[in-house]
Protein backbone atom coordinates (compact mmCIF):
# COMPACT_ATOMS: atom_id res chain seq x y z
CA UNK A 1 96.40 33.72 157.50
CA UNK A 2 92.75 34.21 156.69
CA UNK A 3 93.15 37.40 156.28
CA UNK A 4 94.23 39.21 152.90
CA UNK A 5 96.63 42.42 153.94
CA UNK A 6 95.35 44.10 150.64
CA UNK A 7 91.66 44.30 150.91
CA UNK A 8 91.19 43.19 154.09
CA UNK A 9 89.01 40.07 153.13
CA UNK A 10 88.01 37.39 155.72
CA UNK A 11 88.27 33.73 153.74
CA UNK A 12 85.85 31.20 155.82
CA UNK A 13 89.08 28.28 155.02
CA UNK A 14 91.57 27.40 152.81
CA UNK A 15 89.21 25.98 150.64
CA UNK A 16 86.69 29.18 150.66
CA UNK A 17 90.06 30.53 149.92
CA UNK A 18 91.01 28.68 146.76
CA UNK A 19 87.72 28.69 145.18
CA UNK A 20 87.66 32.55 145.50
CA UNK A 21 91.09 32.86 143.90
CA UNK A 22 90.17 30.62 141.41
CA UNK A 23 86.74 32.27 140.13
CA UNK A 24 88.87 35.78 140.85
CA UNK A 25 91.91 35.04 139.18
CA UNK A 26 91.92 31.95 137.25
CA UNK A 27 94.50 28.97 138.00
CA UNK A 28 97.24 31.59 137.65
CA UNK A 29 96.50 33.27 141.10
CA UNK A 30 97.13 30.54 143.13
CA UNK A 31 100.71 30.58 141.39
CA UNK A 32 101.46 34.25 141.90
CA UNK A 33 104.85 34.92 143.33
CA UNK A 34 106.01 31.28 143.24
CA UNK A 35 109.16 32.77 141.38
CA UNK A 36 110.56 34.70 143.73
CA UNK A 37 109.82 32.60 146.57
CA UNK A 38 111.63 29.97 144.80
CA UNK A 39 114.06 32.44 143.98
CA UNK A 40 114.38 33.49 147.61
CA UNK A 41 114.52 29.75 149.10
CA UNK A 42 117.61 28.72 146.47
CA UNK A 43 119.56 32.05 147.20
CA UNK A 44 119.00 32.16 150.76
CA UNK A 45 119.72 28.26 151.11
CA UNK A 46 122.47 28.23 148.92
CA UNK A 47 124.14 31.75 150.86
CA UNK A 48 123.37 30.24 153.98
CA UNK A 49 125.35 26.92 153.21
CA UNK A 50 127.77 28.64 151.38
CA UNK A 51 128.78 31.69 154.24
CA UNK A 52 128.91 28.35 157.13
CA UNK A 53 132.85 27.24 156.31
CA UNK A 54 134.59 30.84 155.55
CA UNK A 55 133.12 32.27 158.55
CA UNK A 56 133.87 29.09 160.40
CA UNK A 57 136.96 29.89 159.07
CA UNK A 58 137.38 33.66 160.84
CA UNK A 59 136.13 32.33 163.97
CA UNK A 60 138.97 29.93 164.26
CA UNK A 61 142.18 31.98 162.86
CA UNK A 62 145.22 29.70 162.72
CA UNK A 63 143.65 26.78 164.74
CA UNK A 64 141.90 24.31 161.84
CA UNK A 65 138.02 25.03 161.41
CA UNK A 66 137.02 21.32 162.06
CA UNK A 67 138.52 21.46 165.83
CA UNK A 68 136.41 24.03 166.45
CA UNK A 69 134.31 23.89 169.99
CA UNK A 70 130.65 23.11 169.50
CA UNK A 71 129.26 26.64 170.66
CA UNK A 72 131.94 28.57 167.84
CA UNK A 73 130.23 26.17 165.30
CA UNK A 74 127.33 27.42 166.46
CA UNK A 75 128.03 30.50 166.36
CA UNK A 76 129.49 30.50 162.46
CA UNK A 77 125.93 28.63 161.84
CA UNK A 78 123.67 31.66 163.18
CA UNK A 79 126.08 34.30 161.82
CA UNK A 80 125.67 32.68 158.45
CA UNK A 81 121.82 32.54 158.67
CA UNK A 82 121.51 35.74 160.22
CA UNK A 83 123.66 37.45 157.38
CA UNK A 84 121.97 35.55 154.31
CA UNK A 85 118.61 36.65 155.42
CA UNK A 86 120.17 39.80 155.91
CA UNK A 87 121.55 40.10 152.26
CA UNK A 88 118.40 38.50 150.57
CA UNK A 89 115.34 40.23 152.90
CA UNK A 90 114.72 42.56 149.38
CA UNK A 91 114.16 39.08 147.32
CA UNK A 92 111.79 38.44 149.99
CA UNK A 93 109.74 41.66 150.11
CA UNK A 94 109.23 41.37 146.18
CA UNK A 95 107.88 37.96 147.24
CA UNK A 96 104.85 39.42 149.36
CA UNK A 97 104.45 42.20 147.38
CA UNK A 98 103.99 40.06 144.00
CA UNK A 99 101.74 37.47 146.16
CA UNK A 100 99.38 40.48 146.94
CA UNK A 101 99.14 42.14 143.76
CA UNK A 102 95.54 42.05 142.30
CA UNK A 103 96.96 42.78 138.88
């Protein structure tokens, strides 16, 4: 982490680190990419939650979702989280790129 991926500059702590944002940037570069990563977190949270029941659902066929064994929840849970991050890993990628833009 104390290493910048775009320069390759060595911060002494996250302190160091602020201050040099701050004199480099202003206030604004400690804020850079918050909107996608918020964007990311509600999408991917919200896909996440929202892919759990209907693929619950598939998993159990004619037999009612809620009688489900504990290891087919399961499984709906990580197929659902696995398939979210899946669907929103280009939100994510703007994220880091926008974080390491010097512009």
């Amino acid at each position: 982490l104390s290493r910048s991926g775009v320069l390759g500059e060595v911060y002494k702590g996250p302190i160091d680190c602020a201050t040099t944002i701050l004199k480099n940037e202003q206030i604004r570069g400690l804020y850079k990419g918050l909107s996608p990563a918020l964007l990311r977190a509600c999408t991917y949270g919200s896909a996440r939650i929202g892919l759990y029941e209907p693929i619950k659902q598939l998993i159990a066929g004619d037999k009612p979702a809620d009688q489900l064994p504990m290891g087919l929840k399961i499984l709906a849970g990580v197929s659902s989280g696995g398939l979210a991050s899946y669907l929103f890993s280009p939100v994510d990628l703007v994220k880091v790129r926008m974080q390491g833009d010097r512009t």
